[in-house]
Protein backbone atom coordinates (compact mmCIF):
# COMPACT_ATOMS: atom_id res chain seq x y z
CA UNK A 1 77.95 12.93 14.37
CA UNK A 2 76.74 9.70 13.44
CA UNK A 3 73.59 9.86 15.81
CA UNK A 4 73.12 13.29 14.93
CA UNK A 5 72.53 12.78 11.32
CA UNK A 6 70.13 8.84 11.79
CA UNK A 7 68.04 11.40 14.28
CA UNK A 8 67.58 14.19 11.75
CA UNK A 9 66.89 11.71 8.92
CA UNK A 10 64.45 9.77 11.18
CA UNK A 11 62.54 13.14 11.71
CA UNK A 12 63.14 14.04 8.17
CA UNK A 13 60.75 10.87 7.77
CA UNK A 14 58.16 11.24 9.99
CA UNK A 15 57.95 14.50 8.89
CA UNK A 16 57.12 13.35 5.25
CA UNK A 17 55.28 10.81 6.57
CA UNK A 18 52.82 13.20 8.18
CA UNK A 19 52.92 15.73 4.85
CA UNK A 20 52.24 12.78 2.78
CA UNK A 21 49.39 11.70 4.96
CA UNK A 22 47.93 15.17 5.15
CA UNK A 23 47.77 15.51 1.51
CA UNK A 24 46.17 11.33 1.07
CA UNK A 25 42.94 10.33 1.72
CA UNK A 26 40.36 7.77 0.50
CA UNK A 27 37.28 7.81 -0.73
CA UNK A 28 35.14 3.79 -0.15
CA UNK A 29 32.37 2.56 -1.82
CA UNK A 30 29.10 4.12 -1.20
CA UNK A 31 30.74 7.45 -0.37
CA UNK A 32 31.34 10.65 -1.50
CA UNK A 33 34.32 13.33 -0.79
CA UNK A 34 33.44 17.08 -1.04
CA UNK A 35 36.87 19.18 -1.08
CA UNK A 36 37.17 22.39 0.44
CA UNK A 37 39.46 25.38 0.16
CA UNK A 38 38.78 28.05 2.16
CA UNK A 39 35.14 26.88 3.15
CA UNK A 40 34.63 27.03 -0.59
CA UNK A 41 33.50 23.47 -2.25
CA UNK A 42 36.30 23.33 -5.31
CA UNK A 43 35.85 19.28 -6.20
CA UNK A 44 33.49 16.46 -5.85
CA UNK A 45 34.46 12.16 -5.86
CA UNK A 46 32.62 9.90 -6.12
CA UNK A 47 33.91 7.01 -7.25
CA UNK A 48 36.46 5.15 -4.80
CA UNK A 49 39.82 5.20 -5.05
CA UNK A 50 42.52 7.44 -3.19
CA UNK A 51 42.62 10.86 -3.94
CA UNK A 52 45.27 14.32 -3.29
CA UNK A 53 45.21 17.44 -1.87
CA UNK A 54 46.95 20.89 -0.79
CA UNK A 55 47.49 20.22 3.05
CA UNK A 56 46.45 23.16 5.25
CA UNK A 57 44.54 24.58 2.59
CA UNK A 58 42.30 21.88 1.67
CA UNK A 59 40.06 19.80 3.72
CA UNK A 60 37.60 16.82 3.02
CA UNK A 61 34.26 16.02 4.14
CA UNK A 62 33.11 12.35 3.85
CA UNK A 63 29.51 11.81 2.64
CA UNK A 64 27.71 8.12 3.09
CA UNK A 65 25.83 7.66 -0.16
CA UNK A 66 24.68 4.65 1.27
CA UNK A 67 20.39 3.81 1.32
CA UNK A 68 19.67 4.16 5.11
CA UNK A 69 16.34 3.52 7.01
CA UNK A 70 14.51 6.17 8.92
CA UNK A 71 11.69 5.02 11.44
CA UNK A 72 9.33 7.50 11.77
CA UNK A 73 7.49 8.22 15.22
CA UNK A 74 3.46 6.64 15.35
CA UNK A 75 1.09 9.42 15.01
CA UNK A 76 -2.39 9.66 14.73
CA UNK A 77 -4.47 10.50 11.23
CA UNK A 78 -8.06 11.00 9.98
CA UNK A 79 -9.31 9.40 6.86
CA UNK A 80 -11.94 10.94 4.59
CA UNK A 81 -14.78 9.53 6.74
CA UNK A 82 -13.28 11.13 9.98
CA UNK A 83 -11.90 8.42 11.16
CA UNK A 84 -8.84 8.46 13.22
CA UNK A 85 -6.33 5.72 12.74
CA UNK A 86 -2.69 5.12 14.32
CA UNK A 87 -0.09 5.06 11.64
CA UNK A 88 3.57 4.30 11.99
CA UNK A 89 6.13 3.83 8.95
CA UNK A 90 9.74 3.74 7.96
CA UNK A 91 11.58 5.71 4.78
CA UNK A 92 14.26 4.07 3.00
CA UNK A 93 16.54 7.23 1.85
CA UNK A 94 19.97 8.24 0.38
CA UNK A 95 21.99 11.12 -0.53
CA UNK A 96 21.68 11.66 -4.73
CA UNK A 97 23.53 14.50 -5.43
CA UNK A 98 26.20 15.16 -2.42
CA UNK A 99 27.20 18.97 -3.21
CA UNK A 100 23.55 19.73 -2.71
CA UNK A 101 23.24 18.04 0.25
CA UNK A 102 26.01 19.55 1.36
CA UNK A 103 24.53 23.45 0.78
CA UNK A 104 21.48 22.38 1.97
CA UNK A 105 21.36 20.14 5.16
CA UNK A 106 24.93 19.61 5.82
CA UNK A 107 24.17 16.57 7.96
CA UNK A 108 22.44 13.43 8.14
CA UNK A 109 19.79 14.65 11.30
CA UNK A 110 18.85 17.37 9.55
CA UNK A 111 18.28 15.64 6.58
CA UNK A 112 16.20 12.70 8.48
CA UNK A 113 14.12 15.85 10.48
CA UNK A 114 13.54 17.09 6.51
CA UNK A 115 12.56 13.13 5.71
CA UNK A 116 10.32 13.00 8.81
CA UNK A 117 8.00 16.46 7.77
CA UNK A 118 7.69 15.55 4.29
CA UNK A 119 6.70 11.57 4.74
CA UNK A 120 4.57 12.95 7.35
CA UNK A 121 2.68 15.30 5.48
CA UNK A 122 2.37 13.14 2.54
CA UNK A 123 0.87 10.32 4.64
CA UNK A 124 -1.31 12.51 6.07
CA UNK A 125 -2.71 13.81 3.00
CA UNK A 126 -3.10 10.54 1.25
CA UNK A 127 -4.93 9.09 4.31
CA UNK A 128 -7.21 11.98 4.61
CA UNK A 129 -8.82 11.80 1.10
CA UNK A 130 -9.12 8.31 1.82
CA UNK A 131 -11.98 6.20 3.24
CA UNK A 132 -11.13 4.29 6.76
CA UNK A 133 -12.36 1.11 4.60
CA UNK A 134 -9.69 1.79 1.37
CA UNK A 135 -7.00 2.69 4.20
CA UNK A 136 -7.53 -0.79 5.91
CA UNK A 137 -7.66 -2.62 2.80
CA UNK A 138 -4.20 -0.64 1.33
CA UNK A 139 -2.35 -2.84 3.43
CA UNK A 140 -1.38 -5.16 0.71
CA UNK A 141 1.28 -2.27 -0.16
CA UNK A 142 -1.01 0.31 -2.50
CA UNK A 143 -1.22 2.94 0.04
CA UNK A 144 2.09 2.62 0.99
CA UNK A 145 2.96 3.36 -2.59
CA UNK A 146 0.09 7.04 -2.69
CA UNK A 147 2.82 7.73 -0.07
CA UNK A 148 6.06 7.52 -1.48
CA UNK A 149 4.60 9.02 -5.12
CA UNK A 150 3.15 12.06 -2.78
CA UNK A 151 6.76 13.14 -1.15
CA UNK A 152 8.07 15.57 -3.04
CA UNK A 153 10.48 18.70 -2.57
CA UNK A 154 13.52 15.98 -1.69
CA UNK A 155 16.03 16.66 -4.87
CA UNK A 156 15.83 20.27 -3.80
CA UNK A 157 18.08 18.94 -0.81
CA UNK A 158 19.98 16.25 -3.15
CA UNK A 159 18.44 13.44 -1.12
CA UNK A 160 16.11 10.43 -2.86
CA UNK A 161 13.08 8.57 -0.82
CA UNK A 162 13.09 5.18 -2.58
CA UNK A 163 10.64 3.79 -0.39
CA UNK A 164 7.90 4.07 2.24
CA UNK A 165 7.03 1.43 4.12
CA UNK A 166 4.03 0.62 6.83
CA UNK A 167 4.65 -0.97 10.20
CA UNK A 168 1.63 -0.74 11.64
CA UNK A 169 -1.79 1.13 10.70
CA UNK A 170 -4.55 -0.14 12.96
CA UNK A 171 -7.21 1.64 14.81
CA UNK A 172 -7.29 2.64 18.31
CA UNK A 173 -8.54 0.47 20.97
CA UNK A 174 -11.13 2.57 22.10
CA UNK A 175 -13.34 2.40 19.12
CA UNK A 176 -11.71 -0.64 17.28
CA UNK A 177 -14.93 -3.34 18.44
CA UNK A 178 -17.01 -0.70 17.27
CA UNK A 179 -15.71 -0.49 13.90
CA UNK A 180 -15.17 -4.10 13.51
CA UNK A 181 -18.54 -5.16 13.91
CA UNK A 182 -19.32 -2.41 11.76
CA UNK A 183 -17.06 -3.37 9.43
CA UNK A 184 -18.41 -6.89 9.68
CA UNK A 185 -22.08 -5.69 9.48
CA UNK A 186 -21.31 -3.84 5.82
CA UNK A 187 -19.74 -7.29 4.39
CA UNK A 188 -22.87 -9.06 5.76
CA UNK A 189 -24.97 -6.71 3.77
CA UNK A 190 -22.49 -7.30 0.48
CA UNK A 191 -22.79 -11.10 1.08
CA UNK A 192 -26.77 -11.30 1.07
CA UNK A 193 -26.55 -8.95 -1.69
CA UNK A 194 -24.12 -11.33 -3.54
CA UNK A 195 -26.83 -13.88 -2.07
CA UNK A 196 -29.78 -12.98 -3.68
CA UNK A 197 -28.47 -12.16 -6.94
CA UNK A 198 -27.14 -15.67 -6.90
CA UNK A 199 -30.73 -17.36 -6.22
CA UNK A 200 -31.72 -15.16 -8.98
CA UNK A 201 -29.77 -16.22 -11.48
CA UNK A 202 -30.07 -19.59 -10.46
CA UNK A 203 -33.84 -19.35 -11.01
CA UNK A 204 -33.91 -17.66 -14.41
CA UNK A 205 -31.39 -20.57 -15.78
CA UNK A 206 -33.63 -23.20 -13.90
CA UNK A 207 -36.57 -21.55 -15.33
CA UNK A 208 -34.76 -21.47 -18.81
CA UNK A 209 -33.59 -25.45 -18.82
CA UNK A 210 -37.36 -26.07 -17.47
CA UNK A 211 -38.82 -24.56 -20.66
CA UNK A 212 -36.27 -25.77 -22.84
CA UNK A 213 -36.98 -29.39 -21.41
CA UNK A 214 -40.72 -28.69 -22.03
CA UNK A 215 -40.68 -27.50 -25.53
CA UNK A 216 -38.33 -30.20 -25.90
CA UNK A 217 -40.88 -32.86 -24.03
CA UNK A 218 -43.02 -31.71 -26.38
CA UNK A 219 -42.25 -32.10 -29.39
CA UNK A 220 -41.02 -35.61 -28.67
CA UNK A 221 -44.36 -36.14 -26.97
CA UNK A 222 -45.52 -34.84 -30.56
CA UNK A 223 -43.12 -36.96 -32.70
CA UNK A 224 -43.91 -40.25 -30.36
CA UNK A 225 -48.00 -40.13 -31.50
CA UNK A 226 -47.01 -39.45 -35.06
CA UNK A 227 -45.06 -42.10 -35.47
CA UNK A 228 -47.48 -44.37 -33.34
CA UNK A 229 -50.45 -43.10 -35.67
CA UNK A 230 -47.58 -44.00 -39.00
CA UNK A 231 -47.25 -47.61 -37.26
CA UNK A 232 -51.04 -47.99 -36.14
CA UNK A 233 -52.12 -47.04 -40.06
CA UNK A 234 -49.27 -48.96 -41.43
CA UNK A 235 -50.18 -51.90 -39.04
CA UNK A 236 -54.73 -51.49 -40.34
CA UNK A 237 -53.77 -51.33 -43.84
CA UNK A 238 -51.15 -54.66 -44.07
CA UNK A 239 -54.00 -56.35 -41.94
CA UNK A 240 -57.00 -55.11 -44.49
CA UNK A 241 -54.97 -56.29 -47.20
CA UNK A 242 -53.99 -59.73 -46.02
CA UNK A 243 -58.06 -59.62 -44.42
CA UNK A 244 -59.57 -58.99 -47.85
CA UNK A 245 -57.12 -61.00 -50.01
CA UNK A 246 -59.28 -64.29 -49.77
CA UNK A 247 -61.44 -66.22 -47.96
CA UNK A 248 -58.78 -68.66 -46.38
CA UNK A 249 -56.93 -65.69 -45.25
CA UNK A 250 -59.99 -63.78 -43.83
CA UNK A 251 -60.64 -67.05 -41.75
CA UNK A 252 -57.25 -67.12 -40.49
CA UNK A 253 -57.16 -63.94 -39.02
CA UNK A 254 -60.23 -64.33 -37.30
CA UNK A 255 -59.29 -67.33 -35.88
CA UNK A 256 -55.76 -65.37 -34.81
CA UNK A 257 -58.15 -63.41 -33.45
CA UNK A 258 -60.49 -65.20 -31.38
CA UNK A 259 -56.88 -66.70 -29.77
CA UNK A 260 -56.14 -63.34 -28.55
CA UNK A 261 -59.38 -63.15 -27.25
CA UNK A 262 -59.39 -66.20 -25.12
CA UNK A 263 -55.59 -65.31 -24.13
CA UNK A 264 -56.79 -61.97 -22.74
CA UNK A 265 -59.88 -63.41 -21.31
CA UNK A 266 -57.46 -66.27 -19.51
CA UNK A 267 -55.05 -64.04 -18.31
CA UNK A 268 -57.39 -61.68 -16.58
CA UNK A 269 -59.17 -64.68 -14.40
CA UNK A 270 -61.94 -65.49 -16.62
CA UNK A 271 -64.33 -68.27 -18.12
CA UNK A 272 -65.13 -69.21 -21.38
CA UNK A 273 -67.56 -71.30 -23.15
CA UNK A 274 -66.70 -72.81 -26.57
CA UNK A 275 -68.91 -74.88 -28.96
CA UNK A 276 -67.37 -78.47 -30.09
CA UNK A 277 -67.59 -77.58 -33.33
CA UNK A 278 -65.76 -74.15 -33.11
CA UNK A 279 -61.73 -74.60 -34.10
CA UNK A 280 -60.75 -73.28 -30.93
CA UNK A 281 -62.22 -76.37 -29.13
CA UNK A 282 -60.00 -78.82 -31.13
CA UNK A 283 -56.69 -76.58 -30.54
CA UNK A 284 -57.54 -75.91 -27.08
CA UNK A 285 -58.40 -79.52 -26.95
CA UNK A 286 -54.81 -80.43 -28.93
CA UNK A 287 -56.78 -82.18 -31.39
């Protein structure tokens, strides 16, 4: 009897253990829980945590909210110019709203094959109204960003694309020399361009300080003999005055003068004859 009843409680307990279990389950970070009854969605969580329902009558499907990364296949596309150009990207994506998802896609592939038309066709677009030049230079991230503010349609299937990102986008090596050196050839062109304009600029401000320093030249030039012509009067008139002031002084200054004359006249290499009785004879003389 004793054995009897230990195995019945025993089964007793696995038995709740497998009700309980059936009616647990768990919801973890980053995921979602859509609860069905009948095929019918009746409830939506969220937020983690451990969660009940009717065994056999209920089930759960688990939904990763998480961001994931979808790497799109390379693929050829035209630019504006008609220029073909490889292109090959990745999506960053996640599921927003889970219920919708749910109606809509049901499953991550189908979801990614939904990610993979629409990034696609946006790419394509943006690339196509774009010159090959504005494509090359939109590597610094701008033309990634057209891309991801092209994709729309994606909340209809309660998915988000939060990003677009390009691996590569290069041209193909057929005709990539060719558009290179044409490439190169057009910044040549911009750089004289930038050239010349320099050199002109340069020449107008050199021809601007050269006029400036003239007129300024010249009036200095101007100011110089004005104030040589002040001195040179100044210099006459204190020289008539002390000349004509009397006869001692008049005799002074021409002897002053005749010294000058024989300095000059000694300096330069030459001869001079002077009378005994002139005063220049007896100072020359040191008598």
């Amino acid at each position: 009897m004793k054995t009897g009843i230990k195995v019945a409680v025993r089964i007793l307990a696995i038995v709740a253990i497998l009700v309980v279990s059936s009616m647990v389950y768990v919801v973890k970070p980053n995921e979602s829980a859509l609860v069905k009854q009948f095929g019918r969605v009746v409830a939506v969580h969220s937020e983690p945590g451990i969660y009940f329902k009717i065994p056999v009558i209920q089930d759960v499907n688990q939904i990763n909210t998480a961001e994931r990364l979808y790497d799109l296949e390379a693929s050829d596309v035209i630019t504006s110019d008609k220029k073909t150009m490889i292109a090959d990207c990745f999506a960053i994506w996640k599921v927003e709203d889970p219920l919708k998802f749910y109606q809509t896609l049901t499953s991550p592939s189908m979801a990614e094959s939904r990610i993979d038309v629409s990034v696609y066709n946006s790419m394509k677009n943006v690339i196509s109204s774009t010159p090959q030049t504005q494509v090359i230079s939109g590597k610094d991230g701008s033309l990634s960003m057209s891309i991801l503010e092209s994709i729309d349609g994606m909340d209809n299937y309660g998915i988000t694309v939060s990003d677009v990102e390009m691996k590569l986008l290069d041209l193909p090596e057929d005709n990539k020399d060719s558009v290179y050196q044409r490439m190169i050839s057009e910044r040549n062109v911009i750089s004289a361009q930038y050239t010349a304009e320099g050199k002109q600029q340069a020449k107008e401000i050199t021809n601007q300080v050269d006029s400036t320093v003239r007129v300024m030249l010249s009036e200095a030039q101007t100011e110089a003999a004005q104030l040589e012509a002040e001195g040179d009067a100044q210099y006459y008139a204190t020289l008539a005055e002390a000349y004509n002031s009397s006869d001692e002084a008049r005799a002074f200054y021409q002897f002053i003068i005749g010294l000058d004359a024989v300095k000059t006249s000694l300096e330069n290499g030459g001869t001079i004859v002077i009378d005994e009785s002139s005063p220049l004879y007896s100072v020359i003389q040191n008598r």
